[in-house]
PDB file of N, CA and C in Angstrom:
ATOM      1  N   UNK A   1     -88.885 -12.624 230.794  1.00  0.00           N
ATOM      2  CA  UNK A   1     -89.275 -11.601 229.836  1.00  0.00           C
ATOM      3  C   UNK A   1     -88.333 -10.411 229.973  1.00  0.00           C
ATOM      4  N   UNK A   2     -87.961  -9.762 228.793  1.00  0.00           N
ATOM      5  CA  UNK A   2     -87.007  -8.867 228.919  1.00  0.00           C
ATOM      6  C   UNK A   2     -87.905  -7.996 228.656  1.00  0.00           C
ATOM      7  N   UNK A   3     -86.978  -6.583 229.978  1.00  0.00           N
ATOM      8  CA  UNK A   3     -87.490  -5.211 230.712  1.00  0.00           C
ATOM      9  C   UNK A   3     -87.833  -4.079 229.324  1.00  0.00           C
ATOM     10  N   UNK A   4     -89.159  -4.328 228.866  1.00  0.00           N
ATOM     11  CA  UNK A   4     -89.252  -3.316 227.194  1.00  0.00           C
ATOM     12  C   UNK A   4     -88.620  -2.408 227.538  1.00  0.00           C
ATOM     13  N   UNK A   5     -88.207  -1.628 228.061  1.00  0.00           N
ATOM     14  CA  UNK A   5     -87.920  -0.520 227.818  1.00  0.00           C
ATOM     15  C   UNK A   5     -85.842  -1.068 226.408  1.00  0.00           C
ATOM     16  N   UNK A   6     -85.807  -2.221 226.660  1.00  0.00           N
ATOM     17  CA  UNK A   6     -84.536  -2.858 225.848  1.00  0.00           C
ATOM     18  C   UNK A   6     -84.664  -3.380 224.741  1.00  0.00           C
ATOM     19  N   UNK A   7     -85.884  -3.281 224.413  1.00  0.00           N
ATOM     20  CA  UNK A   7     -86.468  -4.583 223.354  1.00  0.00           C
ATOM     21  C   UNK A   7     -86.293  -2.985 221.963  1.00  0.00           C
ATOM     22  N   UNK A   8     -86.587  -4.512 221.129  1.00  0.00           N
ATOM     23  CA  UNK A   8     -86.859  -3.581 219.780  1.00  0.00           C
ATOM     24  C   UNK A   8     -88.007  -3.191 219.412  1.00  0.00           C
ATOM     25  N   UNK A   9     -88.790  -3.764 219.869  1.00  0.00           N
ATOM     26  CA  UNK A   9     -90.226  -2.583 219.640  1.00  0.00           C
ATOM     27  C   UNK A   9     -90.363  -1.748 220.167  1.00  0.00           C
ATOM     28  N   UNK A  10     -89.620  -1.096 221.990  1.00  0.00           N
ATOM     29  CA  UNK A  10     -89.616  -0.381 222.290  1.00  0.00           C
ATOM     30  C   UNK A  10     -88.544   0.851 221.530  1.00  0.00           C
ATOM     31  N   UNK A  11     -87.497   0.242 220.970  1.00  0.00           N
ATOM     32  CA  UNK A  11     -86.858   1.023 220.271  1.00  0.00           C
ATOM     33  C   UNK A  11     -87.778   1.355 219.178  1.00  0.00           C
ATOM     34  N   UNK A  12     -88.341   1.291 218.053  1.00  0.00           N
ATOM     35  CA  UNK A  12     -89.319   1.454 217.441  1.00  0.00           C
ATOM     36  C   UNK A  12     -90.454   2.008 217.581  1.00  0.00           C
ATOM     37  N   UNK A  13     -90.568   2.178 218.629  1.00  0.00           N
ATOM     38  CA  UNK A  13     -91.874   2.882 219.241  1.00  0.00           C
ATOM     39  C   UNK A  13     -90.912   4.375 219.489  1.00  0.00           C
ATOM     40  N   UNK A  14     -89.822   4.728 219.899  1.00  0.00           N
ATOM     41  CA  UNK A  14     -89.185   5.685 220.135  1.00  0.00           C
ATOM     42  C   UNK A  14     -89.164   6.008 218.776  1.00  0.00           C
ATOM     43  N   UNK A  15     -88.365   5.527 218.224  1.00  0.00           N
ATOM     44  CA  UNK A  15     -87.987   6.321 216.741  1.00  0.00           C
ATOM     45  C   UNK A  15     -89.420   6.969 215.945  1.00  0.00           C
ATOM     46  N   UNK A  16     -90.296   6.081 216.429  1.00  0.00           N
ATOM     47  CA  UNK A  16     -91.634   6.517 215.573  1.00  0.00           C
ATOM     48  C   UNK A  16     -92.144   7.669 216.387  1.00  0.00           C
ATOM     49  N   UNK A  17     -91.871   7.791 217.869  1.00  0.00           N
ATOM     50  CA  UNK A  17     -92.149   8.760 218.613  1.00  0.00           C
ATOM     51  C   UNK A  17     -91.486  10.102 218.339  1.00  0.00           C
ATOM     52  N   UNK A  18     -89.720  10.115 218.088  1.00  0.00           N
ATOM     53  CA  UNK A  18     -89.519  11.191 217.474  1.00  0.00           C
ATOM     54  C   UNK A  18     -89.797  11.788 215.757  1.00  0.00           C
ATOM     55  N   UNK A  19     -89.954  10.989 215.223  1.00  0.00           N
ATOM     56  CA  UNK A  19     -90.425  10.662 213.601  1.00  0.00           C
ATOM     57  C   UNK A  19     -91.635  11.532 213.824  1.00  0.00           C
ATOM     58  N   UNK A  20     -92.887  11.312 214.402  1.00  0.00           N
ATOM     59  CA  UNK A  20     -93.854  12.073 214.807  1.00  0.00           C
ATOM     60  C   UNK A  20     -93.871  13.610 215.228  1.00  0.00           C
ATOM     61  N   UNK A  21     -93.119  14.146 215.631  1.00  0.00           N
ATOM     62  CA  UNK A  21     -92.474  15.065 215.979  1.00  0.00           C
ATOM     63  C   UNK A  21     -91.994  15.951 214.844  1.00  0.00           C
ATOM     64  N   UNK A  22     -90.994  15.345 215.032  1.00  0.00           N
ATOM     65  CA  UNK A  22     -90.033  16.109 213.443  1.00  0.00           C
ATOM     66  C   UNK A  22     -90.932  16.423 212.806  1.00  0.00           C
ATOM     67  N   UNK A  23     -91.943  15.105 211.719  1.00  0.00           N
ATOM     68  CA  UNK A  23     -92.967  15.351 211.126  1.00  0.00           C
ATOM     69  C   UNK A  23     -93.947  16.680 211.077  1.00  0.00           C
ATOM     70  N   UNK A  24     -94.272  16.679 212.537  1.00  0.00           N
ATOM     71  CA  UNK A  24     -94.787  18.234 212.659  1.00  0.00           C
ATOM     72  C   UNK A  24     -94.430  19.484 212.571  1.00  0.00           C
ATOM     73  N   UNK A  25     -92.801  19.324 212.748  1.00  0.00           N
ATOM     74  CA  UNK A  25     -91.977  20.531 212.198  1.00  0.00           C
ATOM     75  C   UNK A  25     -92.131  21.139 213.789  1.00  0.00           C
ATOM     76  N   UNK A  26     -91.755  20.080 214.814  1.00  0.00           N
ATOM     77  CA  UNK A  26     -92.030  20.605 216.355  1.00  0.00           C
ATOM     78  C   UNK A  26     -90.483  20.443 217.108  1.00  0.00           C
ATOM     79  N   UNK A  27     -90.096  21.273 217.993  1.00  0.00           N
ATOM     80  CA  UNK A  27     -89.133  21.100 218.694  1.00  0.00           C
ATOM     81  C   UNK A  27     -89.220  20.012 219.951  1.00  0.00           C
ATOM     82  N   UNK A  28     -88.290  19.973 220.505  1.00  0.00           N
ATOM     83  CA  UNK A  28     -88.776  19.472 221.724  1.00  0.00           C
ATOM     84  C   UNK A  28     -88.996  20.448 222.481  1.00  0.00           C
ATOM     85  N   UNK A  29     -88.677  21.467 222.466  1.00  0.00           N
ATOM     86  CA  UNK A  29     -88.868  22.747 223.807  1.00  0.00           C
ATOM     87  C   UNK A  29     -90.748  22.933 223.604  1.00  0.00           C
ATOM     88  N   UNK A  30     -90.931  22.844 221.970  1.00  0.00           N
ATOM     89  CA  UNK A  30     -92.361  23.308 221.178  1.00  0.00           C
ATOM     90  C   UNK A  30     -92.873  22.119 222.213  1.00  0.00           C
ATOM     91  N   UNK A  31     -92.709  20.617 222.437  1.00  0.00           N
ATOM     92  CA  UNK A  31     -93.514  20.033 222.721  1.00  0.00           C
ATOM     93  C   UNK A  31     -93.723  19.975 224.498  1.00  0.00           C
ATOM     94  N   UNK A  32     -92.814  20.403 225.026  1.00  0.00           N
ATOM     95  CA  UNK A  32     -92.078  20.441 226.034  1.00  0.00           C
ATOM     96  C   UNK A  32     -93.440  21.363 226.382  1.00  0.00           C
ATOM     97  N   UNK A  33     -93.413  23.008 225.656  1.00  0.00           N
ATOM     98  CA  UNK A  33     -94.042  23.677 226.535  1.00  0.00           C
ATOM     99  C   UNK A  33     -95.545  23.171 226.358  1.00  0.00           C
ATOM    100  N   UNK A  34     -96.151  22.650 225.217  1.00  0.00           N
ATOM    101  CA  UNK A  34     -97.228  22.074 224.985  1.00  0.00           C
ATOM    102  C   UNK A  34     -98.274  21.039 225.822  1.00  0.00           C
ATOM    103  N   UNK A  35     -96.221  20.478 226.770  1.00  0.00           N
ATOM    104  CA  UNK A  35     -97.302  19.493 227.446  1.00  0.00           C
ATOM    105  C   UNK A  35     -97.122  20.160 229.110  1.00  0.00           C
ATOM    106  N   UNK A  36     -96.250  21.488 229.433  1.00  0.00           N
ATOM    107  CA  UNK A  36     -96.346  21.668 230.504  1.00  0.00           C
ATOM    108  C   UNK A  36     -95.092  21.353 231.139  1.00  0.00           C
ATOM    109  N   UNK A  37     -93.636  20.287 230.867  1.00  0.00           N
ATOM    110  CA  UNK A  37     -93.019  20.323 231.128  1.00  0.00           C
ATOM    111  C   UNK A  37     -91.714  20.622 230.222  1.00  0.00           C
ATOM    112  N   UNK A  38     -90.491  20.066 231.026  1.00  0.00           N
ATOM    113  CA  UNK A  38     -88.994  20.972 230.389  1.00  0.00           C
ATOM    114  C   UNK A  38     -88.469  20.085 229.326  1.00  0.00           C
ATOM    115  N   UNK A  39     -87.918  20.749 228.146  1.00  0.00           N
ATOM    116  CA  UNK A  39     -87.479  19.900 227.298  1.00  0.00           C
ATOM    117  C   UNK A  39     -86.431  18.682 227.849  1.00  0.00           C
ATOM    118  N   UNK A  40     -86.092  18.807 228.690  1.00  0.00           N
ATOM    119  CA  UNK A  40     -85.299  17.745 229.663  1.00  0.00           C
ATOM    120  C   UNK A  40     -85.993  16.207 229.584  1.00  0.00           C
ATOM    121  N   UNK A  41     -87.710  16.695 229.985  1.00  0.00           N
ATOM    122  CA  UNK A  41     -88.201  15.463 230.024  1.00  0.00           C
ATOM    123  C   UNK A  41     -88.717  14.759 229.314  1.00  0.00           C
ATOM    124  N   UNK A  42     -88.846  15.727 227.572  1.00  0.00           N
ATOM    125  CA  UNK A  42     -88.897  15.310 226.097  1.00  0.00           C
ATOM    126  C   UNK A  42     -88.162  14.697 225.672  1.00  0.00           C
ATOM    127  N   UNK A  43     -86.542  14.791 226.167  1.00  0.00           N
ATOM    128  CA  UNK A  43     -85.991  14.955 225.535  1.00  0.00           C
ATOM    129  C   UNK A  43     -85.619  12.965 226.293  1.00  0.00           C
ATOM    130  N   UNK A  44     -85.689  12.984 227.783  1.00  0.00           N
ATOM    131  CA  UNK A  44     -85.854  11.476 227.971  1.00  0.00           C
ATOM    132  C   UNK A  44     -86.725  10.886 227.925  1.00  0.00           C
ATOM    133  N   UNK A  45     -87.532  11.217 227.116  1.00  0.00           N
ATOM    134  CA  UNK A  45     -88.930  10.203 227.231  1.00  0.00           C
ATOM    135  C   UNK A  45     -88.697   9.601 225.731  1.00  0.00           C
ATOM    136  N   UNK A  46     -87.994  10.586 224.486  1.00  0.00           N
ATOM    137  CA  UNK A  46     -87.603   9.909 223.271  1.00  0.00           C
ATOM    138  C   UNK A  46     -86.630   9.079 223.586  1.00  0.00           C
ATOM    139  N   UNK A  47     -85.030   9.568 224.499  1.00  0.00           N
ATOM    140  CA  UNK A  47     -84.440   8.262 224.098  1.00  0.00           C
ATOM    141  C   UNK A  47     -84.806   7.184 224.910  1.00  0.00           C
ATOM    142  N   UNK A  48     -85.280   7.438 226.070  1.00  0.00           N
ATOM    143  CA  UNK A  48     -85.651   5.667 226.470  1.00  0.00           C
ATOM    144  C   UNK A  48     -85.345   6.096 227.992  1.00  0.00           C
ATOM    145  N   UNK A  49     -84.544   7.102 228.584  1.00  0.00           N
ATOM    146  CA  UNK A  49     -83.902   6.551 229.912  1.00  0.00           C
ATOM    147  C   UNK A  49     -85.229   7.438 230.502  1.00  0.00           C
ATOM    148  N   UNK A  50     -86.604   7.710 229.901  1.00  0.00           N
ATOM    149  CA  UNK A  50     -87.710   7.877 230.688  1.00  0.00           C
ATOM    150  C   UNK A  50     -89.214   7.213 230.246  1.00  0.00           C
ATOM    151  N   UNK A  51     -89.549   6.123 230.843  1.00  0.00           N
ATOM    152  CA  UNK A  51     -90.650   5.533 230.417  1.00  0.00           C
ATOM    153  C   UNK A  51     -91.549   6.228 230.400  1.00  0.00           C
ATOM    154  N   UNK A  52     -92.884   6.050 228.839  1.00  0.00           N
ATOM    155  CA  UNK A  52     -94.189   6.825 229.384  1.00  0.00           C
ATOM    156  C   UNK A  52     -94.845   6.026 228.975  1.00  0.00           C
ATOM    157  N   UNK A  53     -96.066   6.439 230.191  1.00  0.00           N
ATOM    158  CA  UNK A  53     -97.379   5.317 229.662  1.00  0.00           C
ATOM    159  C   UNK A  53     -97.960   6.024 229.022  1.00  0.00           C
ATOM    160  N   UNK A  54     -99.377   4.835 229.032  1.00  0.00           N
ATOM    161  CA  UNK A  54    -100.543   5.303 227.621  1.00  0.00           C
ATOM    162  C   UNK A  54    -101.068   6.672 227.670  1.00  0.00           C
ATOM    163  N   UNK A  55    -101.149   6.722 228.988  1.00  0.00           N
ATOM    164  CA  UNK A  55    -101.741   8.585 229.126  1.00  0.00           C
ATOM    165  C   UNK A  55    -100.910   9.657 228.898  1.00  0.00           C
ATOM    166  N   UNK A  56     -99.679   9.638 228.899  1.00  0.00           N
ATOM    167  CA  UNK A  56     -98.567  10.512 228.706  1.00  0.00           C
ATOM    168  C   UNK A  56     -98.550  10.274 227.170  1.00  0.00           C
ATOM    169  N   UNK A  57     -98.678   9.481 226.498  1.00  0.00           N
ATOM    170  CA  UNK A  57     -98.289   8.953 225.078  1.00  0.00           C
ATOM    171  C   UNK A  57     -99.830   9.645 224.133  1.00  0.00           C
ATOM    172  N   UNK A  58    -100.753   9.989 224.948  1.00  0.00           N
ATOM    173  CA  UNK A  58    -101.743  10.184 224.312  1.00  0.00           C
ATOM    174  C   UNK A  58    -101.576  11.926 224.195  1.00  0.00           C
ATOM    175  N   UNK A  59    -101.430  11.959 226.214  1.00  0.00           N
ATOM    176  CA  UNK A  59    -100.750  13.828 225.372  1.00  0.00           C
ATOM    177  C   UNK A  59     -99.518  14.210 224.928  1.00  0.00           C
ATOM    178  N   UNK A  60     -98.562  13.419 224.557  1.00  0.00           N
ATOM    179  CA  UNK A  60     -98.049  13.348 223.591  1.00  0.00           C
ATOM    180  C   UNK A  60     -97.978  13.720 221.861  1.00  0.00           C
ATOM    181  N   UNK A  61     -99.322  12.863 221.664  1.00  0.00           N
ATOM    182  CA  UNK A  61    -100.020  13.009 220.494  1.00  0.00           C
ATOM    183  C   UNK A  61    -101.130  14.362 220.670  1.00  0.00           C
ATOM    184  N   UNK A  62    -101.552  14.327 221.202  1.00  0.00           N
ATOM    185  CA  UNK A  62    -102.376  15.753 221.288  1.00  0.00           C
ATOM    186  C   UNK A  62    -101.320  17.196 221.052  1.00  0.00           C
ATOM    187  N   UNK A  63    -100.132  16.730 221.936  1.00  0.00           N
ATOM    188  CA  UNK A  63     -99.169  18.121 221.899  1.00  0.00           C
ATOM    189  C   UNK A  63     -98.352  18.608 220.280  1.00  0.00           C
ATOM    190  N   UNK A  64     -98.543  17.049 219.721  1.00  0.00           N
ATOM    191  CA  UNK A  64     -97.329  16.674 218.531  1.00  0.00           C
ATOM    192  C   UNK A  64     -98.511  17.116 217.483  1.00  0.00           C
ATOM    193  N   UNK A  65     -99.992  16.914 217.427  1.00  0.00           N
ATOM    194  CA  UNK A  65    -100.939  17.194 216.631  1.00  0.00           C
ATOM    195  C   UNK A  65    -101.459  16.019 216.008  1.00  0.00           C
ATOM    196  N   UNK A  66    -100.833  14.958 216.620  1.00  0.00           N
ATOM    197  CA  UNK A  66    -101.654  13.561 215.578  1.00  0.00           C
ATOM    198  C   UNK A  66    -102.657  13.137 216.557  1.00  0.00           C
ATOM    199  N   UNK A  67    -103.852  12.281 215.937  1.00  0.00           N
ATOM    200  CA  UNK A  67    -104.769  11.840 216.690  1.00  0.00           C
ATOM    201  C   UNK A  67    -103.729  10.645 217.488  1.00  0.00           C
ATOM    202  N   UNK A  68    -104.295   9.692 218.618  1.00  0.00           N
ATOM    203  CA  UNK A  68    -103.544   8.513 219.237  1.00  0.00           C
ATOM    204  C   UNK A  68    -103.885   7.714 218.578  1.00  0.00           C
ATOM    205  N   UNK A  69    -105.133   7.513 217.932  1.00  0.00           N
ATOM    206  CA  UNK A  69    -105.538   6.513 216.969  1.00  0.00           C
ATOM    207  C   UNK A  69    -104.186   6.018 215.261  1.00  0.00           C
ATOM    208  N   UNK A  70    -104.437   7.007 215.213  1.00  0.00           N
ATOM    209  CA  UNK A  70    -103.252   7.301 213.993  1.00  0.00           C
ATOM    210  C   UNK A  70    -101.691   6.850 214.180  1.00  0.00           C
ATOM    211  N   UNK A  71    -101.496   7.507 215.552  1.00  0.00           N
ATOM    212  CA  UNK A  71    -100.325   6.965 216.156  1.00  0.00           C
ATOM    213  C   UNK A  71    -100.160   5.727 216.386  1.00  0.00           C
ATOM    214  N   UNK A  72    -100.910   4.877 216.874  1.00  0.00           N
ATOM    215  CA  UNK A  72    -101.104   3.263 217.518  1.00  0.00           C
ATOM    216  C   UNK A  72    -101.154   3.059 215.852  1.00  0.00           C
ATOM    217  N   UNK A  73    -101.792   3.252 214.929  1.00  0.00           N
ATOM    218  CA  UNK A  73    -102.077   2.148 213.840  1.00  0.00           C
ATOM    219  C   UNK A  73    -100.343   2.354 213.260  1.00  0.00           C
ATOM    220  N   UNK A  74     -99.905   3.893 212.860  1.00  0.00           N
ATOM    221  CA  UNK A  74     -98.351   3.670 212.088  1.00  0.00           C
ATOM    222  C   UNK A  74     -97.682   3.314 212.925  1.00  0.00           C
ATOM    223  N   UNK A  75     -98.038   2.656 214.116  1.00  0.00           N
ATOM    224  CA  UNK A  75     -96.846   2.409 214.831  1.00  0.00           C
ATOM    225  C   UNK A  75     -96.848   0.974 214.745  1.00  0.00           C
ATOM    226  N   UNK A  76     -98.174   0.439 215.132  1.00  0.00           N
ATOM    227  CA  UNK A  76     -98.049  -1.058 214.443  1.00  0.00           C
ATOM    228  C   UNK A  76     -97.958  -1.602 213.071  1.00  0.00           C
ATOM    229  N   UNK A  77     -98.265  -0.675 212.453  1.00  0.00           N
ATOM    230  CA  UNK A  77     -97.546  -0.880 211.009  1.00  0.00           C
ATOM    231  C   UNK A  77     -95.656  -0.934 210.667  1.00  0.00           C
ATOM    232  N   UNK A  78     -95.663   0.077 211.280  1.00  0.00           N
ATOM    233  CA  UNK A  78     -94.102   0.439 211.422  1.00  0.00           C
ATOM    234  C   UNK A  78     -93.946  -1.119 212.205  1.00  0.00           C
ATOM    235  N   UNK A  79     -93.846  -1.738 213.346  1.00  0.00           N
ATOM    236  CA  UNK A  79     -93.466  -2.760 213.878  1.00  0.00           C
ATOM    237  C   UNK A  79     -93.659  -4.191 213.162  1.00  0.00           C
ATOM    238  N   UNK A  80     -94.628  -3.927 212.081  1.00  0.00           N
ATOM    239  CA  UNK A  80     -95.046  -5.470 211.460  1.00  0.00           C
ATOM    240  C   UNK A  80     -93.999  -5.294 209.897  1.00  0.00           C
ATOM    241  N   UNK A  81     -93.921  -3.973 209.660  1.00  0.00           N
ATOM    242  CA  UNK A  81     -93.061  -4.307 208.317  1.00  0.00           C
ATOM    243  C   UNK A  81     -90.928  -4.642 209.245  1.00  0.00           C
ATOM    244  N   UNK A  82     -90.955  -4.471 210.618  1.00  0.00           N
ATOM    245  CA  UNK A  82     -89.811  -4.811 210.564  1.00  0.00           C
ATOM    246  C   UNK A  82     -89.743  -6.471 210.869  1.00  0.00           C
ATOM    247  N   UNK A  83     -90.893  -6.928 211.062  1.00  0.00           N
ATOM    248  CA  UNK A  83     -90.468  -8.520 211.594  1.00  0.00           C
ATOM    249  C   UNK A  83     -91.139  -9.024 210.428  1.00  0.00           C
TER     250      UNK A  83
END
């Protein structure tokens, strides 16, 4: 099994992660201070060279303003219209 963090849904899950963002009209520093840390670690958690799990991904969404619910459904939407 190849390491997700390489795969294309994980890429997809990023892009939808910064897509989310933008959307809000949020910086990364905006989300950065929202969640307590430095835009450094916003800024690797979008492109990939910092993994986050479900609990980081949820305040994520709390910091960005979308519910996680909302997030998980356009994100599997987003993943089923690319395959």
């Amino acid at each position: 099994m190849e390491k997700s963090i390489f795969t294309k849904e994980y890429a997809i899950f990023l892009s939808h992660l910064r897509a989310a963002r933008k959307t809000a009209g949020l910086t990364q520093e905006q989300v950065a201070e929202r969640l307590g840390q430095t835009q450094s670690f916003v800024s690797k958690c979008e492109r990939g060279e910092r993994r986050i799990d479900v609990v980081e991904l949820r305040a994520f969404c709390q910091a960005i303003g979308i519910s996680f619910a909302d997030f998980i459904q356009e994100l599997e939407t987003a993943m089923q219209q690319r395959y």
